[in-house]
C-alpha atoms as a PDB file:
ATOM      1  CA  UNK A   1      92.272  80.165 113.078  1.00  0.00           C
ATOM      2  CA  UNK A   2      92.657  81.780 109.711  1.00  0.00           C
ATOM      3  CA  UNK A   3      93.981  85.822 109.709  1.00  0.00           C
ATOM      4  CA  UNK A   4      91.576  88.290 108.595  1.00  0.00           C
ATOM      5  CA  UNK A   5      91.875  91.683 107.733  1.00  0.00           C
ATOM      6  CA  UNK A   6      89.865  92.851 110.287  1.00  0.00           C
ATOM      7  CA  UNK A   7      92.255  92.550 113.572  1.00  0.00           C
ATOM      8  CA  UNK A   8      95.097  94.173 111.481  1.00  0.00           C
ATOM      9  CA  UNK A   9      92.780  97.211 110.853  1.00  0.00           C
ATOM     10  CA  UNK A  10      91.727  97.365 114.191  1.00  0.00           C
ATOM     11  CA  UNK A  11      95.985  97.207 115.466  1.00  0.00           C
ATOM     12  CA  UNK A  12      96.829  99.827 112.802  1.00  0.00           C
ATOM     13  CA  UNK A  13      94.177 102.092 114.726  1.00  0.00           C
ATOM     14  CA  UNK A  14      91.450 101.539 112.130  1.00  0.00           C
ATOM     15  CA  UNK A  15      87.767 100.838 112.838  1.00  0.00           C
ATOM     16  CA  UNK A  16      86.103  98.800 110.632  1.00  0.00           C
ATOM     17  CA  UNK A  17      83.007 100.557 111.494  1.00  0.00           C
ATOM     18  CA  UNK A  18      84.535 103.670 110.118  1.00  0.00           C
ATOM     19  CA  UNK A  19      86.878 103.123 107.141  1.00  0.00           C
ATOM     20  CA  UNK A  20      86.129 102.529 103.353  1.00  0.00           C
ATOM     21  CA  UNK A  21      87.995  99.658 101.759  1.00  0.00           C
ATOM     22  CA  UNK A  22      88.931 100.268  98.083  1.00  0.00           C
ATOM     23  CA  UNK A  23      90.217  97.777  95.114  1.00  0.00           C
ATOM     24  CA  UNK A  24      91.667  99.425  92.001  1.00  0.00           C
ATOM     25  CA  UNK A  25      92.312  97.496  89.488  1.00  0.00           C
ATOM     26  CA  UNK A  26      94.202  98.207  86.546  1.00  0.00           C
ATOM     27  CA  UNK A  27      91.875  99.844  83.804  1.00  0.00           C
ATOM     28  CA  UNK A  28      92.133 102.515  80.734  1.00  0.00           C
ATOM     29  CA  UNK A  29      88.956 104.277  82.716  1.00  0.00           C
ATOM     30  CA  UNK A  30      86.529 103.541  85.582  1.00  0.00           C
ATOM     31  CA  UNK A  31      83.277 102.108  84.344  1.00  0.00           C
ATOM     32  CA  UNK A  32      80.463 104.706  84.093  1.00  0.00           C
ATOM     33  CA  UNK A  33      82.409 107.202  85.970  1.00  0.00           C
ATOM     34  CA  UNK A  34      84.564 109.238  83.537  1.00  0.00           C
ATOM     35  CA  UNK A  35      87.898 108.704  85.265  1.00  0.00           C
ATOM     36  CA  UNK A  36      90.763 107.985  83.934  1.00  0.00           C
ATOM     37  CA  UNK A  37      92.372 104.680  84.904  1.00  0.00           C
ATOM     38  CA  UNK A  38      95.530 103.320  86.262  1.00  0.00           C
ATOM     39  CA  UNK A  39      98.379 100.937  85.335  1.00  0.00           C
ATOM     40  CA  UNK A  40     100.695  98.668  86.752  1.00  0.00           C
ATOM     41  CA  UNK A  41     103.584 101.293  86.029  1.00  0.00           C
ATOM     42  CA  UNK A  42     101.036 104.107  87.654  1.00  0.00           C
ATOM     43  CA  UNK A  43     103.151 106.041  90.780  1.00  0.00           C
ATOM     44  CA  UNK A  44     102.076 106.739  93.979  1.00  0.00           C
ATOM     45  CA  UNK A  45     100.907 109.990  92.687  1.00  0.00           C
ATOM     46  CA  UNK A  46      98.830 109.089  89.832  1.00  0.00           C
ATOM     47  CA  UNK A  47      97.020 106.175  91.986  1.00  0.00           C
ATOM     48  CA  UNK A  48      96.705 108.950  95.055  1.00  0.00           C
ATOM     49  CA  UNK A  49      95.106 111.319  91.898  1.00  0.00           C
ATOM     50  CA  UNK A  50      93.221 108.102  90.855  1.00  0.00           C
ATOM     51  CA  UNK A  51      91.460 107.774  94.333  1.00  0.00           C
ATOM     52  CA  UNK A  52      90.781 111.318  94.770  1.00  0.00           C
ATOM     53  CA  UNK A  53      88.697 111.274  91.601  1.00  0.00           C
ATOM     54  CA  UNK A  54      85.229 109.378  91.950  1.00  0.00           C
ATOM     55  CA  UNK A  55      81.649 109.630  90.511  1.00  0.00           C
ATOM     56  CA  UNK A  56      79.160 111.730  90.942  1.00  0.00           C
ATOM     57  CA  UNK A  57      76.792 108.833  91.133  1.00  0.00           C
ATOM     58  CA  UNK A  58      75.533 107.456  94.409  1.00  0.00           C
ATOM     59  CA  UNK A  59      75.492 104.001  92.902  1.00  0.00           C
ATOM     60  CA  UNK A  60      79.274 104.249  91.948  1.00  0.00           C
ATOM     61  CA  UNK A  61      80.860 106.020  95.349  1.00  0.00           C
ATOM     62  CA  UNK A  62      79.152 107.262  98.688  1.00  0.00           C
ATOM     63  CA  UNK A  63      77.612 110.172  99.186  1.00  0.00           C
ATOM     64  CA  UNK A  64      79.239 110.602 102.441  1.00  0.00           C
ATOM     65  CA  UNK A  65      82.241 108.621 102.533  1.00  0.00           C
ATOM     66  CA  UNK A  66      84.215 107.187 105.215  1.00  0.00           C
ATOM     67  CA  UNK A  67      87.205 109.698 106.675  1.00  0.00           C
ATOM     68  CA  UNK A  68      89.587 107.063 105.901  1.00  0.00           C
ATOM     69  CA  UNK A  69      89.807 104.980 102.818  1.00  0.00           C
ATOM     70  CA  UNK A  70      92.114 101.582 102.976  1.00  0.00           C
ATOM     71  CA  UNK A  71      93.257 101.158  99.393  1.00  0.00           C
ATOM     72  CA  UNK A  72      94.334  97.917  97.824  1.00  0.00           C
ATOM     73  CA  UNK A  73      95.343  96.972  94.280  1.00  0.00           C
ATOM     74  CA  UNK A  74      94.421  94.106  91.829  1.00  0.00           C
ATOM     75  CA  UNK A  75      96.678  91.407  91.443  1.00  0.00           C
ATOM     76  CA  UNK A  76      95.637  88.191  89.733  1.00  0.00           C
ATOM     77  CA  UNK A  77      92.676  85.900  90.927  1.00  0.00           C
ATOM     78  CA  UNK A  78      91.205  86.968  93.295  1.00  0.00           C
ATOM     79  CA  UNK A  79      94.552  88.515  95.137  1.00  0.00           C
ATOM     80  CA  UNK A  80      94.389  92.235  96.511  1.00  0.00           C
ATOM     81  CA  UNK A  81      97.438  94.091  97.920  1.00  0.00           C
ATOM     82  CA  UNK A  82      97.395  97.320 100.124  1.00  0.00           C
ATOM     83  CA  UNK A  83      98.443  99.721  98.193  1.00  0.00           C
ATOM     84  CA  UNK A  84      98.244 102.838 101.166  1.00  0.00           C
ATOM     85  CA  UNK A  85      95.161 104.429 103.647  1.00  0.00           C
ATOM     86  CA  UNK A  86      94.749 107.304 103.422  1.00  0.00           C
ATOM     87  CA  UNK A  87      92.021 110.149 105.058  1.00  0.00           C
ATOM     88  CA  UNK A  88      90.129 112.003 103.189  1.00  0.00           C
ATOM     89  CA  UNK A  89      89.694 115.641 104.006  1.00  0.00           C
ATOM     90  CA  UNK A  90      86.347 116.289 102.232  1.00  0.00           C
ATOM     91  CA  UNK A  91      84.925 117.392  98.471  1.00  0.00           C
ATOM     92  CA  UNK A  92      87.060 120.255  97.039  1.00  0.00           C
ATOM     93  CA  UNK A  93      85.195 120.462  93.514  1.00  0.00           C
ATOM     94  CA  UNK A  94      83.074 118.382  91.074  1.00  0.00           C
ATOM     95  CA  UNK A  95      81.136 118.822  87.558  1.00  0.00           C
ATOM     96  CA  UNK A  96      78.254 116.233  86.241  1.00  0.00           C
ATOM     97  CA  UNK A  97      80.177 113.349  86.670  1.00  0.00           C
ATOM     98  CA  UNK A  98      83.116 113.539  88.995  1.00  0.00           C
ATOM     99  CA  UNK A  99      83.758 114.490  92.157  1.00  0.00           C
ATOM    100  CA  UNK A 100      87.488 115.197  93.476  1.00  0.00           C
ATOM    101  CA  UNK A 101      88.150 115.142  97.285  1.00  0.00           C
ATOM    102  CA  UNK A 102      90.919 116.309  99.247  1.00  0.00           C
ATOM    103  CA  UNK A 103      92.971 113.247 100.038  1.00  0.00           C
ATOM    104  CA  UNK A 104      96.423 112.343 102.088  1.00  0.00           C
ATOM    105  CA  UNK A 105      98.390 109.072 102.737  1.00  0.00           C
ATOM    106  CA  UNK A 106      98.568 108.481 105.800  1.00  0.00           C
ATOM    107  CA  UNK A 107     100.926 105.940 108.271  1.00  0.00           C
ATOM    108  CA  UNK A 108      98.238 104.070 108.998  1.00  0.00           C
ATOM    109  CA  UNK A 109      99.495 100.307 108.056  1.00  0.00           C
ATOM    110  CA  UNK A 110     102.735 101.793 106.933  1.00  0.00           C
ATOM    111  CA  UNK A 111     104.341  99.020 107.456  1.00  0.00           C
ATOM    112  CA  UNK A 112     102.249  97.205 105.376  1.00  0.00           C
ATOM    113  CA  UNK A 113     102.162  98.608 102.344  1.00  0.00           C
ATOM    114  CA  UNK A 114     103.059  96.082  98.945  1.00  0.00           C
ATOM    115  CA  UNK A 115     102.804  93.294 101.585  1.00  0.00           C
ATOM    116  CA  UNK A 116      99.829  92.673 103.040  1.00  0.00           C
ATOM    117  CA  UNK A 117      97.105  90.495 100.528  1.00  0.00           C
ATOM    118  CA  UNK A 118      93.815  89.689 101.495  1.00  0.00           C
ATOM    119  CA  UNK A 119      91.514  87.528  99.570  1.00  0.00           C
ATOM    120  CA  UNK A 120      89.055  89.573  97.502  1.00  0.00           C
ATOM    121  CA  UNK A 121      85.633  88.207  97.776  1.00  0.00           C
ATOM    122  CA  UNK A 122      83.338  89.846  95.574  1.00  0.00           C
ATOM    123  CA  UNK A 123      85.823  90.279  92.330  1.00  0.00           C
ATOM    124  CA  UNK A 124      82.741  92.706  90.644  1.00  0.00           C
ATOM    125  CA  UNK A 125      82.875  94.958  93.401  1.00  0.00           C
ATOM    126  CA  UNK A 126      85.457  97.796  94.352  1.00  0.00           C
ATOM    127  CA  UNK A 127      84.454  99.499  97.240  1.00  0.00           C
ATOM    128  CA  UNK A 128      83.181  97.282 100.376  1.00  0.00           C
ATOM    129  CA  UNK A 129      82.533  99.451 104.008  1.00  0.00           C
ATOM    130  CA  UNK A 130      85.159  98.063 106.178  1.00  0.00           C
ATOM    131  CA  UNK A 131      82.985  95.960 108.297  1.00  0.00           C
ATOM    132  CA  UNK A 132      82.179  93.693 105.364  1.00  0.00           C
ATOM    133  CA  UNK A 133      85.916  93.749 104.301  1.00  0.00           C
ATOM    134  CA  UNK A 134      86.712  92.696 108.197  1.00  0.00           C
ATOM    135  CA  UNK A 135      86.632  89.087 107.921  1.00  0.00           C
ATOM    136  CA  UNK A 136      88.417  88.567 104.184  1.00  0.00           C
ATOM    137  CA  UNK A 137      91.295  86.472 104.272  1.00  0.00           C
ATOM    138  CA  UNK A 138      95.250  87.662 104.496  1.00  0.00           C
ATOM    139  CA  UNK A 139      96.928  85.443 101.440  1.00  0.00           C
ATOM    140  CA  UNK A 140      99.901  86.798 102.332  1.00  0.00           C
ATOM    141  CA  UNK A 141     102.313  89.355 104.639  1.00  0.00           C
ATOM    142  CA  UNK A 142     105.179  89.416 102.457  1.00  0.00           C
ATOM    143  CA  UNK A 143     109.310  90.032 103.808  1.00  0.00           C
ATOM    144  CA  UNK A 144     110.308  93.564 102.932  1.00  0.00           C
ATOM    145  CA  UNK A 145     112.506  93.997 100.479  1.00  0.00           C
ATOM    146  CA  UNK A 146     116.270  94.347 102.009  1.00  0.00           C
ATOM    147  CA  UNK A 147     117.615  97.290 102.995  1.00  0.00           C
ATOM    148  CA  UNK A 148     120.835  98.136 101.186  1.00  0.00           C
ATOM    149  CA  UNK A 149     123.959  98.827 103.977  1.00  0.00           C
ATOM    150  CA  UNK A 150     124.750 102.328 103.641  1.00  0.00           C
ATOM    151  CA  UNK A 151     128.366 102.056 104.652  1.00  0.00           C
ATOM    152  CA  UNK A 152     130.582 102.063 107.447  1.00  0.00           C
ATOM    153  CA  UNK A 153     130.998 106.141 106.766  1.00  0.00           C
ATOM    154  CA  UNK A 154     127.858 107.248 106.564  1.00  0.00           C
ATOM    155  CA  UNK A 155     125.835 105.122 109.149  1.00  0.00           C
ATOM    156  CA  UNK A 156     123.634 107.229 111.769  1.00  0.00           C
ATOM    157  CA  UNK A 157     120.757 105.616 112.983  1.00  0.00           C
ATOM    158  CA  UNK A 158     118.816 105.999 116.074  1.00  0.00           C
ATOM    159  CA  UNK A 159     117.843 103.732 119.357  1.00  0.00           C
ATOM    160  CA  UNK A 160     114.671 102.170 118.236  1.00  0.00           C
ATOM    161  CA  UNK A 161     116.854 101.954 114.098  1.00  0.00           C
ATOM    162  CA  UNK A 162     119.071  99.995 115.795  1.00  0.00           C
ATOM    163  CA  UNK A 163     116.936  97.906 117.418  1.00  0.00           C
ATOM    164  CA  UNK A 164     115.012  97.062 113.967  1.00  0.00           C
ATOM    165  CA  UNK A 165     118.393  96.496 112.622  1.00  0.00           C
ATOM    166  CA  UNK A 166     118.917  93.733 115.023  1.00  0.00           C
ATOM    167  CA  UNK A 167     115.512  92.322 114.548  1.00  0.00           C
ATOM    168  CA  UNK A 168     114.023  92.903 111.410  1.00  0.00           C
ATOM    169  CA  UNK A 169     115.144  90.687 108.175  1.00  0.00           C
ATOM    170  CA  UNK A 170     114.819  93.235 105.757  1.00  0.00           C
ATOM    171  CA  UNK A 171     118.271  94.874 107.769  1.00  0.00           C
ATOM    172  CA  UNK A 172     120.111  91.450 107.497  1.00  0.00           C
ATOM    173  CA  UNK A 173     122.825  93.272 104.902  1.00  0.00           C
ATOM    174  CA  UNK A 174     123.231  95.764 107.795  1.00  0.00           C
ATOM    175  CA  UNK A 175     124.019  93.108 110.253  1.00  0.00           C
ATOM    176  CA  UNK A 176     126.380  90.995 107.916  1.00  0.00           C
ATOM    177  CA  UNK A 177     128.345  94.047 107.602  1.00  0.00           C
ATOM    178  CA  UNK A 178     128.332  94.938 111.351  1.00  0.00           C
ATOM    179  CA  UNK A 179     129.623  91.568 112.251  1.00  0.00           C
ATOM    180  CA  UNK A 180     133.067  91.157 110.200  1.00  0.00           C
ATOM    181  CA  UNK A 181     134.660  94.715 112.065  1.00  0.00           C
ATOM    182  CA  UNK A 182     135.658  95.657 115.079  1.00  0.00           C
ATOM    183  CA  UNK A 183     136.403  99.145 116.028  1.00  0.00           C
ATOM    184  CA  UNK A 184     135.578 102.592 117.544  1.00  0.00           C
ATOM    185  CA  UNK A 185     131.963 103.676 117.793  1.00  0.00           C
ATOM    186  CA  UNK A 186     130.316 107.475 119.169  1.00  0.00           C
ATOM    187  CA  UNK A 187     126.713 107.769 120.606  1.00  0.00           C
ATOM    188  CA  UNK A 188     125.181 111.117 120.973  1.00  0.00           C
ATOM    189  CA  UNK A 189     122.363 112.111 123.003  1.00  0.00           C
ATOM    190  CA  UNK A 190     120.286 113.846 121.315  1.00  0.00           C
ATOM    191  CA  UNK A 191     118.579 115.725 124.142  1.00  0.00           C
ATOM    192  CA  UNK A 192     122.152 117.732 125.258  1.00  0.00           C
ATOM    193  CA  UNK A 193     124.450 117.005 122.719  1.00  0.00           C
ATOM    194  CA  UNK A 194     126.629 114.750 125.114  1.00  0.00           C
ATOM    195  CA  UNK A 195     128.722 111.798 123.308  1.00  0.00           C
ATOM    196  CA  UNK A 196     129.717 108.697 124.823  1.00  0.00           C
ATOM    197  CA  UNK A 197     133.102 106.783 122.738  1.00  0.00           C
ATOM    198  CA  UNK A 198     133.493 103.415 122.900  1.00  0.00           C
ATOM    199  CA  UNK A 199     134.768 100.527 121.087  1.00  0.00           C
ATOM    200  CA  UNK A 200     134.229  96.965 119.774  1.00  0.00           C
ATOM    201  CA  UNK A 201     137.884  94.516 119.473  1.00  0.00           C
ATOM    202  CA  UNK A 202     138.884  91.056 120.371  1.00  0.00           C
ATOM    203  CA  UNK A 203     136.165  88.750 119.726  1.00  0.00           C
ATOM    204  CA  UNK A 204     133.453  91.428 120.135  1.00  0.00           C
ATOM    205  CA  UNK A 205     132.487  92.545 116.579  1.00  0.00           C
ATOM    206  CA  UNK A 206     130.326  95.882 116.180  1.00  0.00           C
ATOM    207  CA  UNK A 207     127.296  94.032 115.750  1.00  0.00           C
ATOM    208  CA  UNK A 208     127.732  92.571 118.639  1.00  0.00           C
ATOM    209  CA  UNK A 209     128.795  95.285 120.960  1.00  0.00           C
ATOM    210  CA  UNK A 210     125.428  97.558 119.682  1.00  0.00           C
ATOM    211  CA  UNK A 211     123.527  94.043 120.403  1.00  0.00           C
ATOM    212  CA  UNK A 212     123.942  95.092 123.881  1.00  0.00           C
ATOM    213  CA  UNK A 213     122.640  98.301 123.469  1.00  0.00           C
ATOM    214  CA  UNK A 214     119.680  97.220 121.760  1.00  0.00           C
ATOM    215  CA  UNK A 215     119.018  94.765 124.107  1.00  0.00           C
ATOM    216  CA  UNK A 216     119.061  96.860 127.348  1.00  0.00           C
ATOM    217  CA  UNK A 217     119.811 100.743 126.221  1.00  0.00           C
ATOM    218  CA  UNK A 218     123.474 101.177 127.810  1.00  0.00           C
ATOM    219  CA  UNK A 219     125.737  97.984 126.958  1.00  0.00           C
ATOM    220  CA  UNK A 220     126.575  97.816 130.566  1.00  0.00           C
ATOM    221  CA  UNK A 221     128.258 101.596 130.607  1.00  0.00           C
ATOM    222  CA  UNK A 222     128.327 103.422 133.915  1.00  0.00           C
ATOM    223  CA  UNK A 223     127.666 106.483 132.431  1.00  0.00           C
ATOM    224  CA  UNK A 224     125.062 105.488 129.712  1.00  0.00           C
ATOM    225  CA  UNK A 225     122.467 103.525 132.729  1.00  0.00           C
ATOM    226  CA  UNK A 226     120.589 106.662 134.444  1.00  0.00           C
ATOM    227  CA  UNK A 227     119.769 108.005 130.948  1.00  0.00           C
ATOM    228  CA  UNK A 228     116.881 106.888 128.639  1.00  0.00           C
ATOM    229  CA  UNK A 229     118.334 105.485 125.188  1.00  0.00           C
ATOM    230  CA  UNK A 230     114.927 106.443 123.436  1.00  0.00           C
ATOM    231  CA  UNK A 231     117.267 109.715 121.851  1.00  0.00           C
ATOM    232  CA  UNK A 232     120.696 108.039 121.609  1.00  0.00           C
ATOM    233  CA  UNK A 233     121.854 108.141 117.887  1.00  0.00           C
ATOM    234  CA  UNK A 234     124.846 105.811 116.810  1.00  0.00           C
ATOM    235  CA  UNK A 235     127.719 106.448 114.309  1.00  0.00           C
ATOM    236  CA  UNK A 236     130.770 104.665 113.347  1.00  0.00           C
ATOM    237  CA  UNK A 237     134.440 105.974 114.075  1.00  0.00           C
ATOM    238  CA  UNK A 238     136.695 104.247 112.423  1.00  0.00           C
ATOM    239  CA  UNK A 239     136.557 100.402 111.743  1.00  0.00           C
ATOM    240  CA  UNK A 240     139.175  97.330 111.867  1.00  0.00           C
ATOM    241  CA  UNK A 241     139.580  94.141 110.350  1.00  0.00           C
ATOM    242  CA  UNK A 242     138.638  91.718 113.318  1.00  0.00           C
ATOM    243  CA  UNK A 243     142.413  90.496 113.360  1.00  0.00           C
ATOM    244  CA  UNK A 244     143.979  94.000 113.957  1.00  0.00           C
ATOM    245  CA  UNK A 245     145.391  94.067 117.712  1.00  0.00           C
ATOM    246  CA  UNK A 246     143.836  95.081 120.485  1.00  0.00           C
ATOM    247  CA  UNK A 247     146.256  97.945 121.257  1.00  0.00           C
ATOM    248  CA  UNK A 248     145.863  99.446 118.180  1.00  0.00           C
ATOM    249  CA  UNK A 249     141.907  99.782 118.545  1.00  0.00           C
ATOM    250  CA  UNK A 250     142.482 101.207 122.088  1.00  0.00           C
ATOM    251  CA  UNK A 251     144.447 103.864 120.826  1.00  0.00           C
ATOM    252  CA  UNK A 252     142.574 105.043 118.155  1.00  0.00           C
ATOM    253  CA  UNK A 253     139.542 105.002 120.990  1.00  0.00           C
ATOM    254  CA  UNK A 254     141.336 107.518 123.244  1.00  0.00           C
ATOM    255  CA  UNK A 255     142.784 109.522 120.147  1.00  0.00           C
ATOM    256  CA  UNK A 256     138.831 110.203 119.403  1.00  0.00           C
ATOM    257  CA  UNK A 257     137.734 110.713 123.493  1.00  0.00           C
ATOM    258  CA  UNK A 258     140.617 113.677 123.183  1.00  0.00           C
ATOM    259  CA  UNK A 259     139.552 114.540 119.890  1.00  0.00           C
ATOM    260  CA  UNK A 260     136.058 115.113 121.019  1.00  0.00           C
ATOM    261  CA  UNK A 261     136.404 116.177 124.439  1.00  0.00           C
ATOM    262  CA  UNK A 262     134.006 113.413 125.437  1.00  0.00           C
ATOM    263  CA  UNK A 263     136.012 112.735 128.974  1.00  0.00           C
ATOM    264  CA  UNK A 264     135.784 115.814 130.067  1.00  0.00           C
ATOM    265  CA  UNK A 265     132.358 117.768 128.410  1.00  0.00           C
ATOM    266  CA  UNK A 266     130.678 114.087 127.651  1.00  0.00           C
ATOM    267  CA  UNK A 267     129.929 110.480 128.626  1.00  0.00           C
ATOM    268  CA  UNK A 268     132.968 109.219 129.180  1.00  0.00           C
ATOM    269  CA  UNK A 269     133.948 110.096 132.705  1.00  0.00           C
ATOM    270  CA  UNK A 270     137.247 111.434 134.119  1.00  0.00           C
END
């Protein structure tokens, strides 16, 4: 069975019933209406400034529009990609021919946005009531684009982070760099403050190590079990090429469980 837009509105906590669906497509102005049009260079601004601006005219745009508008853009054929959704907050001003509303993205499909393409079946028509966009075809959930690794310096991320990091394909640089060190690694929790420092040597690389703790919330630590990883944020020490010896990584482990008192005021135990 083919995928339609309609379940993915109704996951993203949209009803059909109750949502305007929108096509721009790239113009110098909107037919009839006065407004100026958008490009394929246009920002997020100018497109959100774009949808805020509509027609007077009841045969253009609504009289009483939707609260939340699900906005794609043009592409060729018949092809139509989300551009955002966002709600709509009601009129703030118009003249003879154009109305502007007050108008907000929203996270709504977030993770959708520049991927999700749906089959656009009426190409001479740019505004559809959700209900009648419902059953149009997806063409296409495109891969995010990759996330670039931010370094071994300045890498904080949180529990559910991590465990998109592990998962998610766009963070595959992330977990090619994770796997070729070993070395010394700090959770916080973020509730108290409290650190927990532990390591990653031998054949355990980082990325595996934190696969533990995405996979179960406390990589088998004593300490870590009775608390809820949910608020756990985790940070690199100090890193090792995967041949450097054992000793060497447990030293530089209890040089930072002095350093940071995390035996005694944290995580780490006696």
């Amino acid at each position: 069975m083919a995928l339609t837009l309609g379940p993915i509105l109704i996951d993203g906590g949209l009803d059909p019933f109750e949502v305007l669906v929108i096509r721009h497509a790239f113009t110098i102005e909107r037919p009839g209406s006065g407004v100026v049009g958008i490009h394929a260079d246009s920002t997020d601004d100018e497109i959100l400034e774009y949808t805020r601006t509509q027609s007077v005219s009841t045969a253009l745009f609504p009289a009483t529009p939707a609260r939340y508008w699900v906005v794609f853009v043009a592409e060729g054929g018949d092809r139509a990609r989300l551009w955002s959704v966002v709600e709509q907050r009601g009129e703030v001003g118009r003249n003879d021919k154009i109305r502007w509303f007050d108008v907000a993205q929203t996270a709504h499909l977030a993770e959708l946005r520049g991927r999700l393409v749906v089959g656009w079946r009426s190409p001479r028509t740019w505004r559809i009531h959700g209900t009648t966009a419902a059953p149009y075809s997806v063409k296409e959930i495109a891969d995010l684009a990759p996330e670039a690794f931010p370094g071994f310096d300045r890498l904080i991320i949180g529990f559910p982070k991590l465990q998109a990091v592990l998962s998610e394909r766009r963070y595959a640089p992330w977990r090619a760099a994770l796997a070729v060190v070993i070395g010394v690694y700090l959770i916080t929790d973020l509730r108290d403050g409290r650190q927990y420092v532990g390591k990653a040597d031998g054949a355990e690389d980082i990325l595996q190590r934190w696969s533990t703790y995405a996979f179960n919330g406390h990589g088998g630590n004593v300490e870590l079990k009775p608390l809820d990883p949910a608020t756990f944020q985790f940070s690199l020490l100090r890193v090792f090429d995967p041949s450097t010896p054992p000793s060497v990584v447990n030293a530089a482990e209890s040089h930072f469980r002095d350093a940071l008192g995390t035996r005694k005021f944290g995580l780490n135990g006696g």
